[in-house]
Protein backbone atom coordinates (compact mmCIF):
# COMPACT_ATOMS: atom_id res chain seq x y z
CA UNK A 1 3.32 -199.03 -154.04
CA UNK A 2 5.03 -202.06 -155.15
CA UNK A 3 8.94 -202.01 -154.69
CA UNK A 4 11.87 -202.76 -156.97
CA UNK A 5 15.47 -203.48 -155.79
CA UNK A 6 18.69 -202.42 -157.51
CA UNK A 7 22.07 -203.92 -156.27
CA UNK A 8 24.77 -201.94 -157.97
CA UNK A 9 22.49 -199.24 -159.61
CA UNK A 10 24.02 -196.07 -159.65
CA UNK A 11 25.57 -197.20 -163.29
CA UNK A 12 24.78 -196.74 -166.89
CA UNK A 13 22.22 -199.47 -166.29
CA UNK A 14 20.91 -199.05 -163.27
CA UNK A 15 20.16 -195.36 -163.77
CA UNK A 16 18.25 -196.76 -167.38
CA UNK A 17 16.12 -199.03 -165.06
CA UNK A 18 15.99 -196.73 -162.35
CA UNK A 19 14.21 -194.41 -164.62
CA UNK A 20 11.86 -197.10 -166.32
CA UNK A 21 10.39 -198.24 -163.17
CA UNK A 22 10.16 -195.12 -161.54
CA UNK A 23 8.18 -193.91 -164.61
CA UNK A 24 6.07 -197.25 -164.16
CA UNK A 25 5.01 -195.60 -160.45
CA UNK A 26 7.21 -198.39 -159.03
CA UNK A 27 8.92 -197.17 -155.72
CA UNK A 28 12.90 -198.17 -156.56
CA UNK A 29 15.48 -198.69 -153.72
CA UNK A 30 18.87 -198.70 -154.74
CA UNK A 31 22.19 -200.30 -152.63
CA UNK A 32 24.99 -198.46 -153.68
CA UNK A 33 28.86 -198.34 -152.30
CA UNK A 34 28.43 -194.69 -152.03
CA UNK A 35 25.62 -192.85 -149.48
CA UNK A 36 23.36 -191.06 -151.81
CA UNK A 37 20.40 -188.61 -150.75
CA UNK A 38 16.68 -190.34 -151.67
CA UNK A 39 14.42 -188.39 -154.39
CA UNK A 40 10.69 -188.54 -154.77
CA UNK A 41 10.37 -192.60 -155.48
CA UNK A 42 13.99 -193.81 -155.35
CA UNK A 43 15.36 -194.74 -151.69
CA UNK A 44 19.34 -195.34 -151.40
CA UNK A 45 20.88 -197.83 -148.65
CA UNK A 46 24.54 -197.76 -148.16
CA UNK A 47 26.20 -201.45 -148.41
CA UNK A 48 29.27 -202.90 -149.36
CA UNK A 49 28.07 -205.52 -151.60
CA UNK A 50 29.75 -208.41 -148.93
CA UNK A 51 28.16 -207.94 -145.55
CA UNK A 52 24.60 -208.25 -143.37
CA UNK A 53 24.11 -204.81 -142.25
CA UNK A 54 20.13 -203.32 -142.27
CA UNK A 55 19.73 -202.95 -146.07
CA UNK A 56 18.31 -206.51 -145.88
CA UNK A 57 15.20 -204.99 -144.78
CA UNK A 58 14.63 -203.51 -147.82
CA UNK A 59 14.43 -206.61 -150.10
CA UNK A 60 11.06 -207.81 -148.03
CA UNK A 61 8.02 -208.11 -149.93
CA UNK A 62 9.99 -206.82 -153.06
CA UNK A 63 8.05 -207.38 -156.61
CA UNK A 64 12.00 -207.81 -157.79
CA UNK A 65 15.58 -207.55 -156.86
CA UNK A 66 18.24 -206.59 -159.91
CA UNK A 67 21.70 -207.39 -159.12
CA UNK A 68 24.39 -205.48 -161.39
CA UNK A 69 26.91 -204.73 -158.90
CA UNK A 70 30.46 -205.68 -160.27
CA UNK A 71 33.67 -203.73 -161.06
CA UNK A 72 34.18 -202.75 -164.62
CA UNK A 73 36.05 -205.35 -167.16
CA UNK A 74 36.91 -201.99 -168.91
CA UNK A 75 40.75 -201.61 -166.64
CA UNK A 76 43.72 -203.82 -167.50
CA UNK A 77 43.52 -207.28 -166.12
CA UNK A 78 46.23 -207.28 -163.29
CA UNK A 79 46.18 -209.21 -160.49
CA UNK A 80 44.49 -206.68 -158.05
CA UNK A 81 42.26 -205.52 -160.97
CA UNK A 82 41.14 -209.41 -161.81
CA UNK A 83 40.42 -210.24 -157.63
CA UNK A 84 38.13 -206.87 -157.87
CA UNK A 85 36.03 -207.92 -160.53
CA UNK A 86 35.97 -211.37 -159.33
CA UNK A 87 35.21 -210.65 -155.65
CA UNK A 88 32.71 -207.51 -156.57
CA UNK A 89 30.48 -210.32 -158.08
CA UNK A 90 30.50 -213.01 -156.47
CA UNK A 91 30.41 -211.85 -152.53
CA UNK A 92 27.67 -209.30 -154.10
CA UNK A 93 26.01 -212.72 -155.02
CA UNK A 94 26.71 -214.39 -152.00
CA UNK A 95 25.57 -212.01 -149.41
CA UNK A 96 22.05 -210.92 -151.35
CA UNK A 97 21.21 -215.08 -151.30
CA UNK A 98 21.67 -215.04 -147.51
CA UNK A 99 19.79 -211.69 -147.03
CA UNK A 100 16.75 -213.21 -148.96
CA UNK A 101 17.06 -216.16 -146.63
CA UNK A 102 16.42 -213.69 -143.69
CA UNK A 103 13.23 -212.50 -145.48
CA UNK A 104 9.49 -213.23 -144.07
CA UNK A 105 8.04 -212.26 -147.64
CA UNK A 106 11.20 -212.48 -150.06
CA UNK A 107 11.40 -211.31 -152.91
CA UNK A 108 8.90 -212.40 -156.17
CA UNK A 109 11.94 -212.94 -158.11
CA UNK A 110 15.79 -212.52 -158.69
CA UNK A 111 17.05 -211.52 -161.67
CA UNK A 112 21.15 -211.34 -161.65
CA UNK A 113 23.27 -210.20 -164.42
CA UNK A 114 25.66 -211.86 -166.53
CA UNK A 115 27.62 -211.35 -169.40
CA UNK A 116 27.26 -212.59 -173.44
CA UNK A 117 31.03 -212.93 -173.06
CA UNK A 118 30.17 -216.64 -171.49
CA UNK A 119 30.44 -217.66 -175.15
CA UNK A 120 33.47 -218.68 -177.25
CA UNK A 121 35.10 -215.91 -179.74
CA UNK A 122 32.85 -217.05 -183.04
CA UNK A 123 32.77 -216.09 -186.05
CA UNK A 124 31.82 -218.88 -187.09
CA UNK A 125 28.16 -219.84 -185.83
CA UNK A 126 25.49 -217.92 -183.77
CA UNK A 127 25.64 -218.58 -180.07
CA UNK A 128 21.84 -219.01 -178.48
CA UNK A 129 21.36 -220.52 -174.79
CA UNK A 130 20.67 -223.70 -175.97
CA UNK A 131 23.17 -224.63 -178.60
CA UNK A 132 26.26 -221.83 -177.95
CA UNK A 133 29.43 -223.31 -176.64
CA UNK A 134 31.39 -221.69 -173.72
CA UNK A 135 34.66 -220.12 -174.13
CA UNK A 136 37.96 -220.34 -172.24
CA UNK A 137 39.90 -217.75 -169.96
CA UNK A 138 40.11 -214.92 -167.73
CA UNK A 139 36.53 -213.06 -168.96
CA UNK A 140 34.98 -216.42 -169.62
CA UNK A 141 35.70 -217.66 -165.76
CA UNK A 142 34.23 -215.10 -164.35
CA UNK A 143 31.06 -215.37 -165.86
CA UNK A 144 31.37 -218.89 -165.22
CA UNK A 145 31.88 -218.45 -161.51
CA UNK A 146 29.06 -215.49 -161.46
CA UNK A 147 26.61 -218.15 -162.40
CA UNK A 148 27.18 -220.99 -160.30
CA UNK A 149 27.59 -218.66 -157.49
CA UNK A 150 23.97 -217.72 -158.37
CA UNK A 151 22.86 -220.82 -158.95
CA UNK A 152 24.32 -221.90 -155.44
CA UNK A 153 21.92 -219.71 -153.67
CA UNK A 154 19.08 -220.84 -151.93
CA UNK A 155 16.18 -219.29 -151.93
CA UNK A 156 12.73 -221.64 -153.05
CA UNK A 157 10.06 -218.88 -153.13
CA UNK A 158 12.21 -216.58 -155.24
CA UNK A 159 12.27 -217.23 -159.01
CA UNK A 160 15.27 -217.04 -160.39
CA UNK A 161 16.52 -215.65 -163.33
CA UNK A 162 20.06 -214.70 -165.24
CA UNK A 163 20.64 -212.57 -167.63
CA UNK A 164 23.61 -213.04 -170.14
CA UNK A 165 23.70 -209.37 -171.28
CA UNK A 166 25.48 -208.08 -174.92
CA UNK A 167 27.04 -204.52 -174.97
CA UNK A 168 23.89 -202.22 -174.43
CA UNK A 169 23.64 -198.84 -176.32
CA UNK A 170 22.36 -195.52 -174.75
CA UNK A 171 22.31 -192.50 -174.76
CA UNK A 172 23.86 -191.26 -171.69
CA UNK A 173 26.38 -193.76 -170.80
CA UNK A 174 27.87 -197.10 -172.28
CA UNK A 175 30.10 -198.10 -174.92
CA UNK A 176 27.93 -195.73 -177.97
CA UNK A 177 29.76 -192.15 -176.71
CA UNK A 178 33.39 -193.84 -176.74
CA UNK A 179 32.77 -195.38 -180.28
CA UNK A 180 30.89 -192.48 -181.32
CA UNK A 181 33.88 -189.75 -180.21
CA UNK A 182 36.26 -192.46 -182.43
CA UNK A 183 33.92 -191.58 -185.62
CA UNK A 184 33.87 -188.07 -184.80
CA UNK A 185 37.54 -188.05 -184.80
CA UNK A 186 38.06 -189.75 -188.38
CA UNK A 187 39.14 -192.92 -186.78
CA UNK A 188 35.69 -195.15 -187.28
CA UNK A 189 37.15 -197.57 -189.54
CA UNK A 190 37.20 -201.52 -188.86
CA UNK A 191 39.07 -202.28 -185.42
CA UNK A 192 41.82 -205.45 -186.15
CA UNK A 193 40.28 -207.63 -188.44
CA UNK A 194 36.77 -206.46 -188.84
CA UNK A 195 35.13 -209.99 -189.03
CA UNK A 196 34.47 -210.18 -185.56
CA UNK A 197 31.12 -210.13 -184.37
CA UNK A 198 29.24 -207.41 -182.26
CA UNK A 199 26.13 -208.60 -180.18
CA UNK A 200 24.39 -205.27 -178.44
CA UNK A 201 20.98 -204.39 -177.40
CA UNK A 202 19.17 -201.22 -177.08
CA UNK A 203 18.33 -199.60 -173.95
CA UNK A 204 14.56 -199.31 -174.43
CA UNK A 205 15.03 -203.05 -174.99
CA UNK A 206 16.94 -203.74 -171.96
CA UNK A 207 14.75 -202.80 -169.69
CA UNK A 208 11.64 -203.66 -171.29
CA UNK A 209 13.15 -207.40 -171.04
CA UNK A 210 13.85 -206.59 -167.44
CA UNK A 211 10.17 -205.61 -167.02
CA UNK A 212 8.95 -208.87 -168.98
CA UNK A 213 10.98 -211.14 -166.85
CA UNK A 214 9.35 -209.50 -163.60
CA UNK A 215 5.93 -209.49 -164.91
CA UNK A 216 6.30 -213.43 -166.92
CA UNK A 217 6.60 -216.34 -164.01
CA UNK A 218 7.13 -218.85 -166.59
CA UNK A 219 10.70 -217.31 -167.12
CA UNK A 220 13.39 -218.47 -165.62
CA UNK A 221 16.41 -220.06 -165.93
CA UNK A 222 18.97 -218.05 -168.33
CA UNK A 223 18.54 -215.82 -171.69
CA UNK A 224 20.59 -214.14 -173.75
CA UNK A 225 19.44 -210.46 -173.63
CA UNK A 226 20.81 -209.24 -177.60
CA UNK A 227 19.10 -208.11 -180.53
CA UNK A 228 18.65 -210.93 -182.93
CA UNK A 229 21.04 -209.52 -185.64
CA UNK A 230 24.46 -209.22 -184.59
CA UNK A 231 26.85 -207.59 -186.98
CA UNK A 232 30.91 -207.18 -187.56
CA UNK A 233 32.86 -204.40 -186.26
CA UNK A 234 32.77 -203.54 -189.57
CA UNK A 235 29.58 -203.57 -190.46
CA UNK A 236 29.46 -201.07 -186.83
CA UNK A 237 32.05 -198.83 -187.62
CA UNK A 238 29.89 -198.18 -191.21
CA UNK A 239 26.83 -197.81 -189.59
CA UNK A 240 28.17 -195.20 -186.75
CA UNK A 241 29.71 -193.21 -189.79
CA UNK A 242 26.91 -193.52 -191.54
CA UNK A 243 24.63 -192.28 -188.94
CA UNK A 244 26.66 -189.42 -188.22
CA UNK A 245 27.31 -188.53 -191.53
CA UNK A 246 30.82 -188.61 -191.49
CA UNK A 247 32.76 -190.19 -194.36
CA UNK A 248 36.18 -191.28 -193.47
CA UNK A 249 36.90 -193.33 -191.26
CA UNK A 250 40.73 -194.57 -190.50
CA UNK A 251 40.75 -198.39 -189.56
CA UNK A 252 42.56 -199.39 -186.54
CA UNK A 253 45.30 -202.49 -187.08
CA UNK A 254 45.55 -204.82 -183.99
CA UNK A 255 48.89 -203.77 -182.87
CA UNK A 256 47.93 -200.36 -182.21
CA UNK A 257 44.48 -200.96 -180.56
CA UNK A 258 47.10 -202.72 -177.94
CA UNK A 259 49.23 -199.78 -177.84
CA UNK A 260 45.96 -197.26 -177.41
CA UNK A 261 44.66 -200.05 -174.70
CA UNK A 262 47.50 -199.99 -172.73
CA UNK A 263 47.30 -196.24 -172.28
CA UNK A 264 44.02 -195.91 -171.17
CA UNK A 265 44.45 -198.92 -169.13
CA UNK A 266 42.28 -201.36 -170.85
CA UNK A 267 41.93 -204.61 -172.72
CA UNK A 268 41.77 -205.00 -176.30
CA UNK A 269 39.13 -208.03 -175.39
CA UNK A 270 36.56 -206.15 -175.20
CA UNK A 271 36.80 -205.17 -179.36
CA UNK A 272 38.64 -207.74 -181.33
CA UNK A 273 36.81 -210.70 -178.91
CA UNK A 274 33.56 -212.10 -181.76
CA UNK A 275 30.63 -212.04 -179.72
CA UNK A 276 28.25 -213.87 -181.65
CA UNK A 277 25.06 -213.60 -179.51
CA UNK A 278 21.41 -214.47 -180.35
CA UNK A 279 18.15 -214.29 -177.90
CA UNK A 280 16.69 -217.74 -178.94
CA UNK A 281 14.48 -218.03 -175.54
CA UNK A 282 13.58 -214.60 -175.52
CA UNK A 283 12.04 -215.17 -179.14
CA UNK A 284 10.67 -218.71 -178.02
CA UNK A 285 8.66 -216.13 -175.17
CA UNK A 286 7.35 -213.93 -177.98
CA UNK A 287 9.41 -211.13 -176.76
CA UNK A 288 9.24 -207.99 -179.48
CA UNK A 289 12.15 -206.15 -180.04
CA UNK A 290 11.81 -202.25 -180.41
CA UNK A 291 15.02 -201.98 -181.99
CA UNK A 292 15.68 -205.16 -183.86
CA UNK A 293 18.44 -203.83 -186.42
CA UNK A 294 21.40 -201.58 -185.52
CA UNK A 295 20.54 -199.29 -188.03
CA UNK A 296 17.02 -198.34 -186.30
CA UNK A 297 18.83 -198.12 -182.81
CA UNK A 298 21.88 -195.73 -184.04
CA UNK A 299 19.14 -193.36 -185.70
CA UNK A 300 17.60 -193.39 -182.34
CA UNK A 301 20.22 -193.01 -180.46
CA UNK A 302 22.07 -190.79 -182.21
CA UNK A 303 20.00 -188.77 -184.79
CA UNK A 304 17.89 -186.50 -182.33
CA UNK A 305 21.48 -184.95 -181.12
CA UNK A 306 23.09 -183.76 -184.56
């Protein structure tokens, strides 16, 4: 039974892959923080995402090895907060490099997350992998660092591959339920200025990329994993009311998305910031998208429950 590895996969994401490759007849082994009992073909290994203990053994002869551990960007960015999400990623990066290094039959390939967010707020131009300029601060950094801590890593037999990934939509989990509750609530109009730009991806699209990048040697390097039709927040908050049939929607000025952030201890970042995201090498590849246009993905995601 070939063997998939998932660092960090008790999440919205891992769980979606989790589920995919299980369904594939792929036996999935999952390091997570927490000790979690094993089901049918999904094995759990406690670590702590920054030392050698004996859940190296389980990346030997792997097919793959997904790394997604990292603390939420969804908390306020305080000092303790910003070390977390710095240090979850980067010692997560770190330590997996040196435990392929210990490997007799490493693993066929890597394939590390990253985040969209590299990019500059634009609203402006269309950000692909080969043309999209970078972006300054805290968010930016950190994505910055991610990488070249990745790209530090030495491992020859092990492709490696990142993945700069836009906000994904599901069904269980993700940003859809919070935005969808806002709707339901008669507060799904535009969020600060509307213009800005929205990059997302499906889930059924997510991991089929994931699978494509295991299955593809000739990919490496890094792609942006977003549909190819990013829209405003406007253009969002219309199509979630839409979907959902609900008419009225209340728009949301700046200054009191940073009044509603700062009680539920978050960042308005992650809504007014333009991410203006396009897959240009995943195109180049011939990759199809299931869900190409947000309308297509909300009546998937959301239609079956009304």
């Amino acid at each position: 039974m070939k063997k998939i590895v998932i660092a960090g996969g008790t999440g919205f994401l891992g769980q979606s892959l989790r589920a995919f490759f299980e369904q594939k007849g792929y036996q999935v082994v999952i390091l997570s923080r927490t000790p979690l009992s094993d089901q049918a073909n999904v094995k759990y290994h406690e670590w702590d995402g920054k030392h050698l203990w004996n859940w190296t053994g389980t990346l030997e002869d792997a097919e793959a090895l997904i790394n997604l551990t990292g603390k939420s960007v969804d908390c306020r960015y305080n000092a303790a907060n910003k070390k977390l999400i710095y240090d979850s990623r980067l010692d997560a990066t770190k330590v997996l490099g040196l435990a392929i290094g210990k490997c007799v039959k490493p693993p066929k390939v890597w394939i590390n997350a990253a985040s969209a967010t590299i990019y500059r707020h634009a609203v402006d131009k269309q950000m692909d992998e080969i043309t999209g300029e970078l972006g300054t601060g805290f968010s930016v950094d950190v994505c910055r660092k991610w990488e070249e801590t990745f790209q530090e890593q030495l491992v020859p037999e092990t492709r490696k591959v990142v993945l700069r990934i836009a906000i994904v939509l599901g069904k269980n989990g993700g940003a859809l339920q919070p935005l969808k509750k806002l709707v339901q609530f008669g507060l799904g109009g535009k969020q600060g200025p509307g213009t800005q730009f929205f990059s997302w991806i499906h889930e059924a699209d997510f991991v089929q990329i994931v699978d494509r990048v295991i299955q593809d040697p000739s990919l490496c390097g890094h792609y942006n994993v977003a549909a190819p039709q990013p829209v405003t927040n406007a253009d969002l908050m219309k199509s979630l009311r839409n979907t959902l049939h609900i008419p009225i929607g209340i728009p949301m000025p700046g200054w009191l998305l940073k009044l509603g952030a700062l009680m539920i201890n978050t960042e308005t970042e992650l809504i007014l910031k333009s991410r203006n995201v396009i897959p240009a090498k995943l195109s180049e590849a011939g990759y199809k998208f299931k869900f190409a246009t947000l309308k297509d993905a909300l009546n998937d995601l959301l239609c079956a429950k009304q």
